[in-house]
PDB file of N, CA and C in Angstrom:
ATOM      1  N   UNK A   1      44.386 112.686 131.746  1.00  0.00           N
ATOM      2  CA  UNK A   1      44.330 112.626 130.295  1.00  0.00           C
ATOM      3  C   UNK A   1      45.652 113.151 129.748  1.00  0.00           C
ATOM      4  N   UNK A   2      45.974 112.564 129.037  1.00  0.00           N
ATOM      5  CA  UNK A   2      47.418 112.891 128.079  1.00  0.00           C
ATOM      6  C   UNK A   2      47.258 113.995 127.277  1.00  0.00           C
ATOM      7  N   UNK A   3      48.260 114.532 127.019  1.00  0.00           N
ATOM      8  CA  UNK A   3      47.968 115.948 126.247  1.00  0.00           C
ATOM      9  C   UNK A   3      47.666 115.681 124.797  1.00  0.00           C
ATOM     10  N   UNK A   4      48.279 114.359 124.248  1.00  0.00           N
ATOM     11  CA  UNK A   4      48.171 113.893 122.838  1.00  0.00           C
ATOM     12  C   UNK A   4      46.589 113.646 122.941  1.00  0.00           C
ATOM     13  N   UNK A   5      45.859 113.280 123.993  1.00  0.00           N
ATOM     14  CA  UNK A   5      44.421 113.178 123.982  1.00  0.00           C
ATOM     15  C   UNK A   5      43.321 114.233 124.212  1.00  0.00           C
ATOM     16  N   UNK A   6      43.938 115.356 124.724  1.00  0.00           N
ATOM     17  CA  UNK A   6      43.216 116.387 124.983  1.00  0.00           C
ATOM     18  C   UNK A   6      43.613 117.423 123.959  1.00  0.00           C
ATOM     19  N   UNK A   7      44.805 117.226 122.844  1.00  0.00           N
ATOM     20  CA  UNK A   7      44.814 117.750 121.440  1.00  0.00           C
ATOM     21  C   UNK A   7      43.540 117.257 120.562  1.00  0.00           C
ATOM     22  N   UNK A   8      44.168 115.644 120.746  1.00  0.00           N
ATOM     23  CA  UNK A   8      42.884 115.354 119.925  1.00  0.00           C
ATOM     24  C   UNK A   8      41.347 115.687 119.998  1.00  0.00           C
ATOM     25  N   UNK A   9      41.117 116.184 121.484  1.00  0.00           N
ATOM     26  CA  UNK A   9      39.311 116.307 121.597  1.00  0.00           C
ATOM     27  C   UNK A   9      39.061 117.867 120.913  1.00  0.00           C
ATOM     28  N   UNK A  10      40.371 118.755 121.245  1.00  0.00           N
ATOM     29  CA  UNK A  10      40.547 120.045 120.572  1.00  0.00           C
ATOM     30  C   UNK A  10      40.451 120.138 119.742  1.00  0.00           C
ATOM     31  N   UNK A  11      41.042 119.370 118.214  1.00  0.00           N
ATOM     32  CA  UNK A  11      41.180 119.155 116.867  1.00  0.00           C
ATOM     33  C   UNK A  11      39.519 119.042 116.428  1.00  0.00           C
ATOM     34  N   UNK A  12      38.815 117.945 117.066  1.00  0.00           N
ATOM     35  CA  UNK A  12      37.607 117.562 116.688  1.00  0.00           C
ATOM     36  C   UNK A  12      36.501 118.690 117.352  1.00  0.00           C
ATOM     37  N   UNK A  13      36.682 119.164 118.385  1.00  0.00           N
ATOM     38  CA  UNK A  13      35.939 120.598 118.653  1.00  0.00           C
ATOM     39  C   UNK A  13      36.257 121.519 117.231  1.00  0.00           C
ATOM     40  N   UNK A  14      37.357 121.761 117.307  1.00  0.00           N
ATOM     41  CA  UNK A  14      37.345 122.855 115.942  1.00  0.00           C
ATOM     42  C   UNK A  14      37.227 122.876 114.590  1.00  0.00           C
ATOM     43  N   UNK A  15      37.297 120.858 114.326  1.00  0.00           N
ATOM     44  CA  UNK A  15      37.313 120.563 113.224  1.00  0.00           C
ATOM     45  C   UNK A  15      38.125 120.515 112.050  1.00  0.00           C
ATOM     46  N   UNK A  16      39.598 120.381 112.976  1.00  0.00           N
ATOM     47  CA  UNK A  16      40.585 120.345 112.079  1.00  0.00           C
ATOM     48  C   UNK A  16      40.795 118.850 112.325  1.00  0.00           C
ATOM     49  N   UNK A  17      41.896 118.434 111.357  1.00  0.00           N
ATOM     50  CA  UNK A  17      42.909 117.581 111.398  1.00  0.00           C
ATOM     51  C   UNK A  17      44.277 117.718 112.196  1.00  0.00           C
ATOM     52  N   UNK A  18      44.994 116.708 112.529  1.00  0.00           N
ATOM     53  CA  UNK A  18      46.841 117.197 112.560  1.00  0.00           C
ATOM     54  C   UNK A  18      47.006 117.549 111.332  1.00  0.00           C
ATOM     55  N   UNK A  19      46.643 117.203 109.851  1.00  0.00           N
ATOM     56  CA  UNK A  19      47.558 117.890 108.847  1.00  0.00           C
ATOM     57  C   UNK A  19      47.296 119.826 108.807  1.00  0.00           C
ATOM     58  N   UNK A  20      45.728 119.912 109.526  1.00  0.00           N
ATOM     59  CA  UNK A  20      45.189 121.180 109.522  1.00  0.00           C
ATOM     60  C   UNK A  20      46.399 121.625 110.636  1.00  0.00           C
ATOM     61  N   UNK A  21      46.471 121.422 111.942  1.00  0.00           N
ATOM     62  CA  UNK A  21      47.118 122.088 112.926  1.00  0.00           C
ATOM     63  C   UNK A  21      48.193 121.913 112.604  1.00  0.00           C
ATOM     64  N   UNK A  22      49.360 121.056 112.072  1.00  0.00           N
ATOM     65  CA  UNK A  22      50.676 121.278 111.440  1.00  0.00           C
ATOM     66  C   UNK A  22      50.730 122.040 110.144  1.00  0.00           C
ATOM     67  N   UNK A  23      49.664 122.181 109.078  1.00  0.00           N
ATOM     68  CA  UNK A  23      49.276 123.736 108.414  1.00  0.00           C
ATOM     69  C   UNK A  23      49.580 124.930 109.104  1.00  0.00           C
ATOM     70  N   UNK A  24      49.229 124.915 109.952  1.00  0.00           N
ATOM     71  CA  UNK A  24      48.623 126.114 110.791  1.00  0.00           C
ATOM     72  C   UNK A  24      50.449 126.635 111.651  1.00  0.00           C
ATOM     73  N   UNK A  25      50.839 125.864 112.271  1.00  0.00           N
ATOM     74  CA  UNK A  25      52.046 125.554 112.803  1.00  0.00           C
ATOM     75  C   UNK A  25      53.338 125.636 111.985  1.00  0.00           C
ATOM     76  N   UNK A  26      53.125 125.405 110.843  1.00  0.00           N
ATOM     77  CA  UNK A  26      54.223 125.801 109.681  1.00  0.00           C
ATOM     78  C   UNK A  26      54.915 124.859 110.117  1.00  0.00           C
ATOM     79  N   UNK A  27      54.853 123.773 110.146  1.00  0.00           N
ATOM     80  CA  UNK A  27      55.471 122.709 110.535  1.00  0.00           C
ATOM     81  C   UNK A  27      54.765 120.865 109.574  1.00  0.00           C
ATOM     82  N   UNK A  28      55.603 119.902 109.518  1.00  0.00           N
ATOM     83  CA  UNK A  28      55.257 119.099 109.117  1.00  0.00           C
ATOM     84  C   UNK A  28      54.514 117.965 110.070  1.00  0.00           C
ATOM     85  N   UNK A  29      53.579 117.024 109.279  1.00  0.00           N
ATOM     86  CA  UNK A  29      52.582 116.123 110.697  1.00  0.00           C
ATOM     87  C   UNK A  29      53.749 115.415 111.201  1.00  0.00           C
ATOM     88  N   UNK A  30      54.765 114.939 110.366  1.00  0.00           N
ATOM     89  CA  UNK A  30      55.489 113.747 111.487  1.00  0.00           C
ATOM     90  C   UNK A  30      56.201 114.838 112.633  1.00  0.00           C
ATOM     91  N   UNK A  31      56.048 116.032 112.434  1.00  0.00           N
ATOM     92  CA  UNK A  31      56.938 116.587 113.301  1.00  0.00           C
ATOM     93  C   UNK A  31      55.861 116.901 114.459  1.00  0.00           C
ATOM     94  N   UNK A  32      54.437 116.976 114.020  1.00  0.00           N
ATOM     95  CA  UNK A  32      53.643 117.573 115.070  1.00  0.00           C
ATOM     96  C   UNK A  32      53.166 116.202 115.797  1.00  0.00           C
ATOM     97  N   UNK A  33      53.566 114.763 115.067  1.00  0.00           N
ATOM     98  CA  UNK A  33      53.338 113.606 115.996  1.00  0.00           C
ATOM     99  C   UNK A  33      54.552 113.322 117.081  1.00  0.00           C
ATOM    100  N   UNK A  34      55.556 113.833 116.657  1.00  0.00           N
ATOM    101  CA  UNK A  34      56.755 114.103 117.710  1.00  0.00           C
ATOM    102  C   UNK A  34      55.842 114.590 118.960  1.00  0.00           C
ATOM    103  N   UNK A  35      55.850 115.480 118.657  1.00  0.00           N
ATOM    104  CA  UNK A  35      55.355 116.272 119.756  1.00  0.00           C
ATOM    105  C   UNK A  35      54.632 115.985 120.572  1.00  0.00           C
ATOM    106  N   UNK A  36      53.430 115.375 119.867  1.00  0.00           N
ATOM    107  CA  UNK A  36      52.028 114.713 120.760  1.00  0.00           C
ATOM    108  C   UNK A  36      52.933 113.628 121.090  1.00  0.00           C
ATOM    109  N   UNK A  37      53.513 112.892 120.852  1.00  0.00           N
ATOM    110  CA  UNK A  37      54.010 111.568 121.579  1.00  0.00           C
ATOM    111  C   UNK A  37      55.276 111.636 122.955  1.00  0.00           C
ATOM    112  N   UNK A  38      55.366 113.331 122.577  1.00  0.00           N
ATOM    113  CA  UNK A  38      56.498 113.762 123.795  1.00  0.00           C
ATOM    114  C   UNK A  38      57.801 113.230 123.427  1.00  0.00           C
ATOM    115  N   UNK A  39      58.185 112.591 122.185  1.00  0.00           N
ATOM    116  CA  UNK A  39      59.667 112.679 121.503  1.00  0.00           C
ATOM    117  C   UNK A  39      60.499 114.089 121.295  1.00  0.00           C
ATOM    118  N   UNK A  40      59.572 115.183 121.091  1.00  0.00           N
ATOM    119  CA  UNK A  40      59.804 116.421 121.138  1.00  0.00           C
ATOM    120  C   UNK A  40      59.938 117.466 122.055  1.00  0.00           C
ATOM    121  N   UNK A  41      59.831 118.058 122.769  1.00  0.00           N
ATOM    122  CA  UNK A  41      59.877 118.522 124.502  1.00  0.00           C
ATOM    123  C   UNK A  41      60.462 120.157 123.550  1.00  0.00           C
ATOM    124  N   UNK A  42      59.534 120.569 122.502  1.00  0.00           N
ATOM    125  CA  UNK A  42      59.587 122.423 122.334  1.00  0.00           C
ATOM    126  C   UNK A  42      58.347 122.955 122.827  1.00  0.00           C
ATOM    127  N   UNK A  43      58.846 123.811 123.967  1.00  0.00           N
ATOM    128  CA  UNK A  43      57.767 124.820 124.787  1.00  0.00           C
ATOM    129  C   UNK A  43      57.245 125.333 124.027  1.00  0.00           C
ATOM    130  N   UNK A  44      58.173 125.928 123.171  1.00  0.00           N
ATOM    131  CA  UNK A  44      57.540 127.368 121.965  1.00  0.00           C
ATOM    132  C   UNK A  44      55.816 126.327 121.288  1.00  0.00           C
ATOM    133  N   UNK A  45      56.535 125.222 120.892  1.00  0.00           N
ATOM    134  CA  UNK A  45      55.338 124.621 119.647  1.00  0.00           C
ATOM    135  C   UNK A  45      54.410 124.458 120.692  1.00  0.00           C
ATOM    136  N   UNK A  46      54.673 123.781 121.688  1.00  0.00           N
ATOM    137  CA  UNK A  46      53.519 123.415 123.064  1.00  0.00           C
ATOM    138  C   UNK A  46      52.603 124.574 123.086  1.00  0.00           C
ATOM    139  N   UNK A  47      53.452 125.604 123.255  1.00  0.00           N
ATOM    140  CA  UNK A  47      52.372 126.844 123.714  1.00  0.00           C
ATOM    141  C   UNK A  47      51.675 127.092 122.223  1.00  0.00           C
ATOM    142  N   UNK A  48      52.467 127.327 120.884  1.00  0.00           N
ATOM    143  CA  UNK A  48      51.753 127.486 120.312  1.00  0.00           C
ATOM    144  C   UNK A  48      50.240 126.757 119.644  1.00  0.00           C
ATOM    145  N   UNK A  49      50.723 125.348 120.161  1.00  0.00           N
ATOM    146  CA  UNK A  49      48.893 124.413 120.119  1.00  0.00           C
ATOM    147  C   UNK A  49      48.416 125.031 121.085  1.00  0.00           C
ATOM    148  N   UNK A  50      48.415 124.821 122.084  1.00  0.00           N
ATOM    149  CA  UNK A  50      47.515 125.691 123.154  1.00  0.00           C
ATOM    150  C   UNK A  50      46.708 127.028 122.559  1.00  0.00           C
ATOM    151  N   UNK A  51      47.463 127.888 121.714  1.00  0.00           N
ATOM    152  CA  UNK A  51      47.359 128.765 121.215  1.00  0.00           C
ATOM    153  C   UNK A  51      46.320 129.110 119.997  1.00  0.00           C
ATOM    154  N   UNK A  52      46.594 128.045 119.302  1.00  0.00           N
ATOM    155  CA  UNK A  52      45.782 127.532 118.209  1.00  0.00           C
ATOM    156  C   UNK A  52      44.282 127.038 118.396  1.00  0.00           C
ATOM    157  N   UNK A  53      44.545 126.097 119.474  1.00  0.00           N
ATOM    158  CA  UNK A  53      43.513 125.214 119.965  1.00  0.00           C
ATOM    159  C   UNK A  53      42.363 125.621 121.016  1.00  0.00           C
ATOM    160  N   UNK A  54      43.128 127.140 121.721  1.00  0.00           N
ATOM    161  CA  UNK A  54      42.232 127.622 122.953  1.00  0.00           C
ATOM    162  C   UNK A  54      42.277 126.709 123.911  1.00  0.00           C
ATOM    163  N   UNK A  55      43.302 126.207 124.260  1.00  0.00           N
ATOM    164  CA  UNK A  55      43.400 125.228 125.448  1.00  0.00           C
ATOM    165  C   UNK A  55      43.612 125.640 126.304  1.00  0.00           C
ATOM    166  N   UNK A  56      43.459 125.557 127.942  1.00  0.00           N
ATOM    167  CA  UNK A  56      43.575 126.150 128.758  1.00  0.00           C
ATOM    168  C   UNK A  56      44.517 125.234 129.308  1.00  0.00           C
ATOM    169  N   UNK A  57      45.942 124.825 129.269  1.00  0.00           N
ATOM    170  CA  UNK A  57      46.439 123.792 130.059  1.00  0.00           C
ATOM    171  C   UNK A  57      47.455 124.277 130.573  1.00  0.00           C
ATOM    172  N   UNK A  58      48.671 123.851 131.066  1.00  0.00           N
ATOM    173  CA  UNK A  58      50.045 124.299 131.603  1.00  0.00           C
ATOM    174  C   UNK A  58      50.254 123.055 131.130  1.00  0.00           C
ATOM    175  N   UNK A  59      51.718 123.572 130.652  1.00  0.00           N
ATOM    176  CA  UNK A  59      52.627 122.609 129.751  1.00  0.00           C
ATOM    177  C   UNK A  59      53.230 121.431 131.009  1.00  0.00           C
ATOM    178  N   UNK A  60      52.987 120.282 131.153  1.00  0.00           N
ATOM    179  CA  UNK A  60      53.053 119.491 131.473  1.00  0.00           C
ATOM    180  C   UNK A  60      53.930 118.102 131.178  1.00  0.00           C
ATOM    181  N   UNK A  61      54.037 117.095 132.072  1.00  0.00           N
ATOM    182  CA  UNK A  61      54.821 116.005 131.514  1.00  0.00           C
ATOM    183  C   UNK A  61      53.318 114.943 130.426  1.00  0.00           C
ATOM    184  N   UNK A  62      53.859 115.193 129.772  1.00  0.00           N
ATOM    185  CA  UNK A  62      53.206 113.940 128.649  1.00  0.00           C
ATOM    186  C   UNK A  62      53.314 112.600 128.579  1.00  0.00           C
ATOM    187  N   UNK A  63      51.713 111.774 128.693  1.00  0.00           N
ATOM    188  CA  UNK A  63      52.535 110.160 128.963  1.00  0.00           C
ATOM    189  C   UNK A  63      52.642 110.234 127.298  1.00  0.00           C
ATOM    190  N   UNK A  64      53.313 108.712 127.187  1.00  0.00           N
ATOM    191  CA  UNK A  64      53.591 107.817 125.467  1.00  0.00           C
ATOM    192  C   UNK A  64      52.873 107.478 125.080  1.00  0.00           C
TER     193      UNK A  64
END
């Protein structure tokens, strides 16, 4: 499973949105779709979804 897909099952467990978790992130959605799509490659933001989300993952290669 892709990490952009195992954000998304996270989002809907907690009941946010991306505009909620890029709220949360102090960051904007096109910047937090960077990310999920792996155009972006920042550890810091990686860990901090993990963080947000209670994910248990290791930062990994992301498919597209």
């Amino acid at each position: 499973m892709s990490f952009k897909d195992e954000v998304k099952i996270a989002l809907v467990r907690k009941g946010w949105s991306q505009r909620e978790l890029a709220r949360q992130m102090g960051i904007s959605v096109a910047y937090l779709q960077d990310i999920l799509k792996g155009n972006r490659n920042s550890e810091e933001r990686i860990k901090q979804i993990h963080d947000l989300l209670d994910l248990n993952l290791s930062v990994r290669g992301r498919k597209q």
